[in-house]
Every structure is written in C-alpha cells, then in structure tokens.
C-alpha atoms as a PDB file:
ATOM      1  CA  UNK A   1       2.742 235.503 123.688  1.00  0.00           C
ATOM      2  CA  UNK A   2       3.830 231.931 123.266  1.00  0.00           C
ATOM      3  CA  UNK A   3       7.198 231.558 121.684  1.00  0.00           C
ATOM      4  CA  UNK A   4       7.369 229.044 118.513  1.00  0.00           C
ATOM      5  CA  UNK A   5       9.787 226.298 117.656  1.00  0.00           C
ATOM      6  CA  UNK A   6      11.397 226.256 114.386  1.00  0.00           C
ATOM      7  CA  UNK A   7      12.963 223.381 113.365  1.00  0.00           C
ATOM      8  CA  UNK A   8      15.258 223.900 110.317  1.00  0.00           C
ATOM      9  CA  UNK A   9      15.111 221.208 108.087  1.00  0.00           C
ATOM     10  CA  UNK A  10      18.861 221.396 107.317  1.00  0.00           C
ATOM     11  CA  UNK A  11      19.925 221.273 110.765  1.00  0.00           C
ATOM     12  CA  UNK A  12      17.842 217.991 111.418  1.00  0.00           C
ATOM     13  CA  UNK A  13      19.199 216.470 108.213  1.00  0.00           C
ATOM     14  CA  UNK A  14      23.141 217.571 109.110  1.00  0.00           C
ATOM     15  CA  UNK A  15      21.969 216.310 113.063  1.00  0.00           C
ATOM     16  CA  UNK A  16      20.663 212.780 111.439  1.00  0.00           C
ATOM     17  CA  UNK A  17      23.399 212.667 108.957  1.00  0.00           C
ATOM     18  CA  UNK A  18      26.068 213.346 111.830  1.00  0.00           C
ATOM     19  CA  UNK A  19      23.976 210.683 114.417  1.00  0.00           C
ATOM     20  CA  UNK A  20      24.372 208.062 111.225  1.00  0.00           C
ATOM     21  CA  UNK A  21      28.041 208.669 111.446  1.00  0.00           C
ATOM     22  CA  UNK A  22      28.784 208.383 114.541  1.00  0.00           C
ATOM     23  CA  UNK A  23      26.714 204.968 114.832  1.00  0.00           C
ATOM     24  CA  UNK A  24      29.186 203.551 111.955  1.00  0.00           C
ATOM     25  CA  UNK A  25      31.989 204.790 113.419  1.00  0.00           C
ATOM     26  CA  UNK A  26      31.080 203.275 117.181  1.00  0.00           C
ATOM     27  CA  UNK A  27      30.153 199.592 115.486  1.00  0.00           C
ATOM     28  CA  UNK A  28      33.743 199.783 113.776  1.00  0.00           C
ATOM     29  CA  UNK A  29      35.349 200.565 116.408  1.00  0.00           C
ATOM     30  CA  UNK A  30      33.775 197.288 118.125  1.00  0.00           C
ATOM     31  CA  UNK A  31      34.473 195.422 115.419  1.00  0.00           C
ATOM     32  CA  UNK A  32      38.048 195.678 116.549  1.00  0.00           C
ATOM     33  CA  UNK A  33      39.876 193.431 119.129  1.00  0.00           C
ATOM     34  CA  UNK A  34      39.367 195.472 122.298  1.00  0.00           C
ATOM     35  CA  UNK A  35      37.457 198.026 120.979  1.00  0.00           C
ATOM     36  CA  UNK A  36      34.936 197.675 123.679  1.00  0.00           C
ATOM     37  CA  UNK A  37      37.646 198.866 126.475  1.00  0.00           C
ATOM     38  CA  UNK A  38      38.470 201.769 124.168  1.00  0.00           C
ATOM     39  CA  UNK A  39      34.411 202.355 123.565  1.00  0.00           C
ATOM     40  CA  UNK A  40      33.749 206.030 125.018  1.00  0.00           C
ATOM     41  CA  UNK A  41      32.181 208.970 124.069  1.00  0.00           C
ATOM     42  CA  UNK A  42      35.256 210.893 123.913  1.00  0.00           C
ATOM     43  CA  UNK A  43      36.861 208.064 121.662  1.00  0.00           C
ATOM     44  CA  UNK A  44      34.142 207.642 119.318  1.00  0.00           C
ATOM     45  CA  UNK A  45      33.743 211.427 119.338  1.00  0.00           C
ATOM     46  CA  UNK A  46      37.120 212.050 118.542  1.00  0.00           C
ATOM     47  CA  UNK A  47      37.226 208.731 115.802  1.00  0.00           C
ATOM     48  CA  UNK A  48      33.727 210.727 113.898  1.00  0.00           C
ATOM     49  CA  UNK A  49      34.996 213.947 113.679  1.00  0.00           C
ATOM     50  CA  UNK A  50      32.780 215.456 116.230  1.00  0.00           C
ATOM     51  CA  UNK A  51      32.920 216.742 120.203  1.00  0.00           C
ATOM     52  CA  UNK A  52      32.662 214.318 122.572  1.00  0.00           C
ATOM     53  CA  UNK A  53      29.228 216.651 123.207  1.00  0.00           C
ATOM     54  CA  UNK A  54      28.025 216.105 119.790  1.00  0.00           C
ATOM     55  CA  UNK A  55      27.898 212.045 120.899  1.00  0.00           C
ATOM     56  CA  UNK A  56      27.015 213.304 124.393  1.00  0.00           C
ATOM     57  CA  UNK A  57      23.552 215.196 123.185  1.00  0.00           C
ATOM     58  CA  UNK A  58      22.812 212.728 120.977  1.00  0.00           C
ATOM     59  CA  UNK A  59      23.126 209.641 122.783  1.00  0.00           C
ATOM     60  CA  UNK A  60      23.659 210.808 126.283  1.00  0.00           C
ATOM     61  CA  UNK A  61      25.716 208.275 128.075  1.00  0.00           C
ATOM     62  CA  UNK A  62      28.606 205.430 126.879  1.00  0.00           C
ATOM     63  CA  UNK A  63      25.202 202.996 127.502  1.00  0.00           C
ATOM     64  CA  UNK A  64      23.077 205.008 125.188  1.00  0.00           C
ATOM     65  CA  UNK A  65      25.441 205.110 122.662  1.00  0.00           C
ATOM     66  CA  UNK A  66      26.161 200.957 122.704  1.00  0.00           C
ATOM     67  CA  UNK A  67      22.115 200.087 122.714  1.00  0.00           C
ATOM     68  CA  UNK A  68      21.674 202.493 120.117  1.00  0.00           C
ATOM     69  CA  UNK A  69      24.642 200.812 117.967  1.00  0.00           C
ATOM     70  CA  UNK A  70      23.367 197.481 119.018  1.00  0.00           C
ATOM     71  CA  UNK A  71      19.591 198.344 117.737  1.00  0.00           C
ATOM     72  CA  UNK A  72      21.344 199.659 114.521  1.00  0.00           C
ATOM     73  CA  UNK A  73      22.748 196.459 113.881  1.00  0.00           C
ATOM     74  CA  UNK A  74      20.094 194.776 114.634  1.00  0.00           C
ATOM     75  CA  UNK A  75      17.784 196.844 111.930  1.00  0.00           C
ATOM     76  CA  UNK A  76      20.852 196.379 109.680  1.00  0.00           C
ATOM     77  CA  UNK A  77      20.792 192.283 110.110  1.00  0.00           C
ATOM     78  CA  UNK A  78      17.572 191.614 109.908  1.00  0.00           C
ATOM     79  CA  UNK A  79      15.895 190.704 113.613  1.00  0.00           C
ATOM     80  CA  UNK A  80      13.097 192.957 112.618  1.00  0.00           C
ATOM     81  CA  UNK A  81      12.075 189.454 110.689  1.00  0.00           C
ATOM     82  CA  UNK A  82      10.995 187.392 113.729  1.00  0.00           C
ATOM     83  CA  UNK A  83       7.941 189.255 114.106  1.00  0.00           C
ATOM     84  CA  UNK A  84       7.451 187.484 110.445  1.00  0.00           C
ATOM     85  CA  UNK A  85       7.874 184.179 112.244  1.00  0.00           C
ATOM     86  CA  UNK A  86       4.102 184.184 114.652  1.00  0.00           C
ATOM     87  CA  UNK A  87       2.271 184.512 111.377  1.00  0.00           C
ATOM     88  CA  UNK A  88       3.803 181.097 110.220  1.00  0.00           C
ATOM     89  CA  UNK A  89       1.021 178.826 111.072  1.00  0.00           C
ATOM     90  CA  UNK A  90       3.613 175.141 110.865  1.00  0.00           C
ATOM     91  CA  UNK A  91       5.488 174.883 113.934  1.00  0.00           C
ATOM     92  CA  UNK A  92       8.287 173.632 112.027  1.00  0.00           C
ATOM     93  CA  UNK A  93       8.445 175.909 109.137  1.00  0.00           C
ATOM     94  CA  UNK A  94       8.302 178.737 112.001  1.00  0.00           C
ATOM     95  CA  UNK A  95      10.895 177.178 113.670  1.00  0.00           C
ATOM     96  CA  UNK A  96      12.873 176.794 109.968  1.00  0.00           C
ATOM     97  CA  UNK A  97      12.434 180.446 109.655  1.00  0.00           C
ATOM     98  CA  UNK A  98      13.639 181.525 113.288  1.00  0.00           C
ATOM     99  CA  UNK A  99      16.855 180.014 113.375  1.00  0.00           C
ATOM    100  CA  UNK A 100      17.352 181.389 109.271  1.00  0.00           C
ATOM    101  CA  UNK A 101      16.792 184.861 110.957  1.00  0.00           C
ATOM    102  CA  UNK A 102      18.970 184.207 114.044  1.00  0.00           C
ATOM    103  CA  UNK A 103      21.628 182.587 112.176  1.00  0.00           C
ATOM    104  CA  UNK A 104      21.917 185.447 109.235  1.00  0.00           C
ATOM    105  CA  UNK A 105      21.971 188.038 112.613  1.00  0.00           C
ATOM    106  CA  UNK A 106      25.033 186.276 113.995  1.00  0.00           C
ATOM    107  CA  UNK A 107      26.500 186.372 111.020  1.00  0.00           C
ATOM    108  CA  UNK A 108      25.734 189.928 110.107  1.00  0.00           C
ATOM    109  CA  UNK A 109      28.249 192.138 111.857  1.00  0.00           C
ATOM    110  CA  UNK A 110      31.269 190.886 114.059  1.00  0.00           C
ATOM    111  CA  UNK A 111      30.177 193.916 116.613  1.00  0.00           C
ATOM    112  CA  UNK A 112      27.284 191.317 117.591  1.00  0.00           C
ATOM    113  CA  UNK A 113      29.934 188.998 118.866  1.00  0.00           C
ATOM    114  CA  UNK A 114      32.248 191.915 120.838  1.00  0.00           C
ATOM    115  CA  UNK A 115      28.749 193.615 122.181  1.00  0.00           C
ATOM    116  CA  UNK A 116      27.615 190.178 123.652  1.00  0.00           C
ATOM    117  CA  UNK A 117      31.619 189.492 124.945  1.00  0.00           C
ATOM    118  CA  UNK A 118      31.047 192.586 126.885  1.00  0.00           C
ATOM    119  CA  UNK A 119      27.970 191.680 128.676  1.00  0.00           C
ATOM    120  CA  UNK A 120      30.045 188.581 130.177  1.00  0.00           C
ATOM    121  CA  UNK A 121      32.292 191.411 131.752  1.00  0.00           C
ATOM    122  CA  UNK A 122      30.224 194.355 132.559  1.00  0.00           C
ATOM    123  CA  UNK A 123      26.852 193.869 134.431  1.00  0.00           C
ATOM    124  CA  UNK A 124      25.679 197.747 133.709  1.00  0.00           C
ATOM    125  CA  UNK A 125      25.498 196.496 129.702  1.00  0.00           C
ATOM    126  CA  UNK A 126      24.549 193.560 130.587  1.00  0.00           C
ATOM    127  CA  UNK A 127      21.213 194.389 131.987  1.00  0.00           C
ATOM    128  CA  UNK A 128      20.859 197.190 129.289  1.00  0.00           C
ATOM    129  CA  UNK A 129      21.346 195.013 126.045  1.00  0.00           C
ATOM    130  CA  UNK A 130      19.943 191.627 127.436  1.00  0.00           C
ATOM    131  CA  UNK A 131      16.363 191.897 126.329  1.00  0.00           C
ATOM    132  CA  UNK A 132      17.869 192.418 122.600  1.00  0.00           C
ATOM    133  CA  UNK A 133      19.516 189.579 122.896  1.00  0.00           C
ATOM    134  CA  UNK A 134      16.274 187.342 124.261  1.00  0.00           C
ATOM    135  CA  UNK A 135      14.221 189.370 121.645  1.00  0.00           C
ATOM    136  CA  UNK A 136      13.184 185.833 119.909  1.00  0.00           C
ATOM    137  CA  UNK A 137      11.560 184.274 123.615  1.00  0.00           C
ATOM    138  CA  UNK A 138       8.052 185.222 122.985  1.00  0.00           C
ATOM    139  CA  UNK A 139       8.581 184.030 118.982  1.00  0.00           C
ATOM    140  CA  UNK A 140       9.813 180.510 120.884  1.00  0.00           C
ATOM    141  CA  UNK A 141       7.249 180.540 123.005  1.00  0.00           C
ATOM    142  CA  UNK A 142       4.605 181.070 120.486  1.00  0.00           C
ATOM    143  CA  UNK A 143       6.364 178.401 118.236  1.00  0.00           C
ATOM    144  CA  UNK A 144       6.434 176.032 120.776  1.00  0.00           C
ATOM    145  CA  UNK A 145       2.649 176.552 122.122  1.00  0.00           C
ATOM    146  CA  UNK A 146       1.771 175.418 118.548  1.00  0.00           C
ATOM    147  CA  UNK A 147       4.035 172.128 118.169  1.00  0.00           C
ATOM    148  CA  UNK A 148       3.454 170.971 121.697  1.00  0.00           C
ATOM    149  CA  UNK A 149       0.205 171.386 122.468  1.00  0.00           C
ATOM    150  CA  UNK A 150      -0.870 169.086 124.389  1.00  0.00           C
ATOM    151  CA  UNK A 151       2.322 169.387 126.803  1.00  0.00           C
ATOM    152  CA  UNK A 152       2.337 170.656 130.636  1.00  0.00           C
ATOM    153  CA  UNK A 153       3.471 173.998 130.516  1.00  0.00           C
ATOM    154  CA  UNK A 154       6.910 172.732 132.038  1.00  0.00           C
ATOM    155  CA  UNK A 155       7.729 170.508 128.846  1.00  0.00           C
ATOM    156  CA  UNK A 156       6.680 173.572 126.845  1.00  0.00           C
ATOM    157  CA  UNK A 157       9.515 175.861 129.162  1.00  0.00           C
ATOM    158  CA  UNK A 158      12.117 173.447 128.377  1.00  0.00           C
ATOM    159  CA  UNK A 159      11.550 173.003 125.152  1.00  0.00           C
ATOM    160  CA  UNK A 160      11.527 176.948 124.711  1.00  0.00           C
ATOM    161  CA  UNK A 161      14.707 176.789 126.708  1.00  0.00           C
ATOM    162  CA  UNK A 162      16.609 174.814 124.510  1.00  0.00           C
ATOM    163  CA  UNK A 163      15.786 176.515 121.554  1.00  0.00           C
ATOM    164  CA  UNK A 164      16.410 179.774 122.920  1.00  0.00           C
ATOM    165  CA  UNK A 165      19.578 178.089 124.009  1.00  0.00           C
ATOM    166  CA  UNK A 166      20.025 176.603 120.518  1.00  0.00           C
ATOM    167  CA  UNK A 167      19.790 180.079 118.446  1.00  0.00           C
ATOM    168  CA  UNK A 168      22.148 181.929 120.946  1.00  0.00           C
ATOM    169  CA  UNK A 169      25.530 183.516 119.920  1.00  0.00           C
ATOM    170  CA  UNK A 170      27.300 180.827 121.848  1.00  0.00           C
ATOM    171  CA  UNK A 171      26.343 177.762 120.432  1.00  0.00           C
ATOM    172  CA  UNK A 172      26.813 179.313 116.752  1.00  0.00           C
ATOM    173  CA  UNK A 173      30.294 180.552 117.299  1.00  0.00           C
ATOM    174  CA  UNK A 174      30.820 176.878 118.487  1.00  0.00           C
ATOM    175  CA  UNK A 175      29.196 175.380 115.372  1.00  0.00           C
ATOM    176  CA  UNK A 176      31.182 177.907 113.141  1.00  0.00           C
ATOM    177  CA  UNK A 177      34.486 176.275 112.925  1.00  0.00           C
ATOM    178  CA  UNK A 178      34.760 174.268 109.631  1.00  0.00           C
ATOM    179  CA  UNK A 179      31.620 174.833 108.377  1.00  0.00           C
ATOM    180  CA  UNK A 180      29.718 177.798 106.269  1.00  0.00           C
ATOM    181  CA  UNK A 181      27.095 179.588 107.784  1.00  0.00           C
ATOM    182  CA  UNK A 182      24.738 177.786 105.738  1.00  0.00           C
ATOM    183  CA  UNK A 183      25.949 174.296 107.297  1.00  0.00           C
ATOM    184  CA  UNK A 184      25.835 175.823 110.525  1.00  0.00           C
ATOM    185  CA  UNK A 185      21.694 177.054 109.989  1.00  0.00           C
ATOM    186  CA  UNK A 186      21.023 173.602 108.646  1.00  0.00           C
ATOM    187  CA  UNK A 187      22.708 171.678 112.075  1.00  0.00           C
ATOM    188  CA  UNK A 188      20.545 173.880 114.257  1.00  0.00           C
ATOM    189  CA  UNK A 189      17.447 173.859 112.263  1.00  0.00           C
ATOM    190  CA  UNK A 190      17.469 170.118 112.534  1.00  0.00           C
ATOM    191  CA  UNK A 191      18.597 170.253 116.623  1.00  0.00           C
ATOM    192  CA  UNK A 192      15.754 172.879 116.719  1.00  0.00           C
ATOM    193  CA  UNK A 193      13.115 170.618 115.260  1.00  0.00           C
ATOM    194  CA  UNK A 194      13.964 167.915 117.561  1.00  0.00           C
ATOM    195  CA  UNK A 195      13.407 169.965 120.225  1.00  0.00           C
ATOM    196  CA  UNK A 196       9.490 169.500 118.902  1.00  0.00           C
ATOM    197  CA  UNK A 197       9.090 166.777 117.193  1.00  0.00           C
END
C-alpha cells in the first residue's frame, strides 16, 4: 500500500514564515559595508535565529541563498513592471516607463548596489545573478524594434546597447551625486530618448 504525504499546514506556514526571515535578515546583512565577505549560511543562520541547516534546506548553497535574496528584492522594487513596458505601443512613452522602473529598482534597496559590487569580484555570482541584472534586454529590444524601424539590425543592437548601458547600476550611481532620484530618471529618460529619436 502506497504511503501518503501529509503536509501540515502549520509547519508550511512556520517553514514560509522562517524562509521570509531569513531572506530579510540576508538583504540586511548586505546592506552593510562588507557584508558580502561575511555572507554565509552559517552567518546568516546564526544572524536569523536558525541552524545553519535551516538556511541550508531551504536554500541549499551560499548561491541559492543570494539569487533568492536578489529575486526578493527585485519583487520588493518593482522589476516585475517591465513586462508592463511591451504593451506600451509609443516607443518613447515605453522607453519613459523603462528607465521610471529601472531607476525606482536602483533606488529601492542598497543590497542592489553590494549584490552587483560582488559580481565585479566573484565570477561564480557573477554568472548566477547576471541574467537579473540584463532582465530589461528583450524590453529594449522590443522598444527599440518599434522606434527604429526601418534601421539595419546593427543600428538597432547599438541602440539597445546604449540603453541597456544607460539604465545600468553604474551609470545611476554616477548620476546620483547632487541630484534626487527624480533628477537622475529625468537625465536618463532624456539620454534614453536620444538614443531613438
């Protein structure tokens, strides 16, 4: 006779409410100068409250615990949106919108910033968190096919390029400086338009 799984409610509400915990505790902890050198399963284990186990079976790996801290975040600040942008039939006003979402991201959570630092220095997280942070290409792509038309596919890349280029972390840290976040969405909305105009 087959055996049956029973899944008690209350243990998959304490295991969600103890995975939520340990995500907030993990994106602090980045949040901090050096926190990613610190960042282990053992650390953010022993920061939570729980076994290093506990992060182990939920998460299984250092990795697995930064994407899934790094998709939180992302939830959190919004980059669900972009798939808002395609449906955006003006170029522009597509464009407008993409560098709102992008811009209201960066700004979001200062564990964006230390997440992205450590993909400079380590090329295992690198290659695990890059396509989150190219998640907009196929939106730029899209946007671009629309506003240059009648372009070789080679202006199209470039243009894609520099807006992808344009709506990166780097070049809004640079931008950030002396100016509000709002200033800093305007600049680049206008850079990002003359991309296609």
């Amino acid at each position: 006779m087959p055996t049956r799984s029973y899944v008690s409610p209350s243990r998959s509400q304490a295991a969600a409410e103890t995975r939520s915990k340990v995500l907030a505790v993990a994106a602090e902890m980045l949040r901090n100068e050096g926190g990613i050198a610190r960042f282990s399963l053992d650390a953010v284990g022993k920061a939570a409250g729980v076994t290093r186990l506990t992060v182990y079976n939920q998460f299984g790996s250092r990795l697995g615990l930064l994407e899934a801290v790094m998709e939180d975040i992302a939830r959190q600040g919004g980059i669900a949106r972009l798939g808002e942008v395609i449906a955006i039939a003006d170029p522009l006003e597509a464009l407008d919108r993409l560098v709102e979402i992008f811009c209201t991201f960066w700004a979001s959570d200062a564990a964006v910033g230390r997440i992205f630092d450590a993909m400079a220095l380590d090329d295992e997280i690198a290659e695990a968190l890059a396509p989150r942070f190219s998640a907009g290409r196929s939106v730029i792509a899209a946007i671009v096919e629309r506003g240059l038309p009648g372009d070789t596919a080679s202006v199209r890349r470039d243009a894609a390029d520099m807006i992808q280029a344009l709506t990166d972390l780097p070049v809004y840290r640079s931008l950030s400086p002396g100016r509000t976040a709002e200033q800093v969405c305007t600049l680049l909305r206008k850079s990002c338009r003359a991309v296609i105009c």
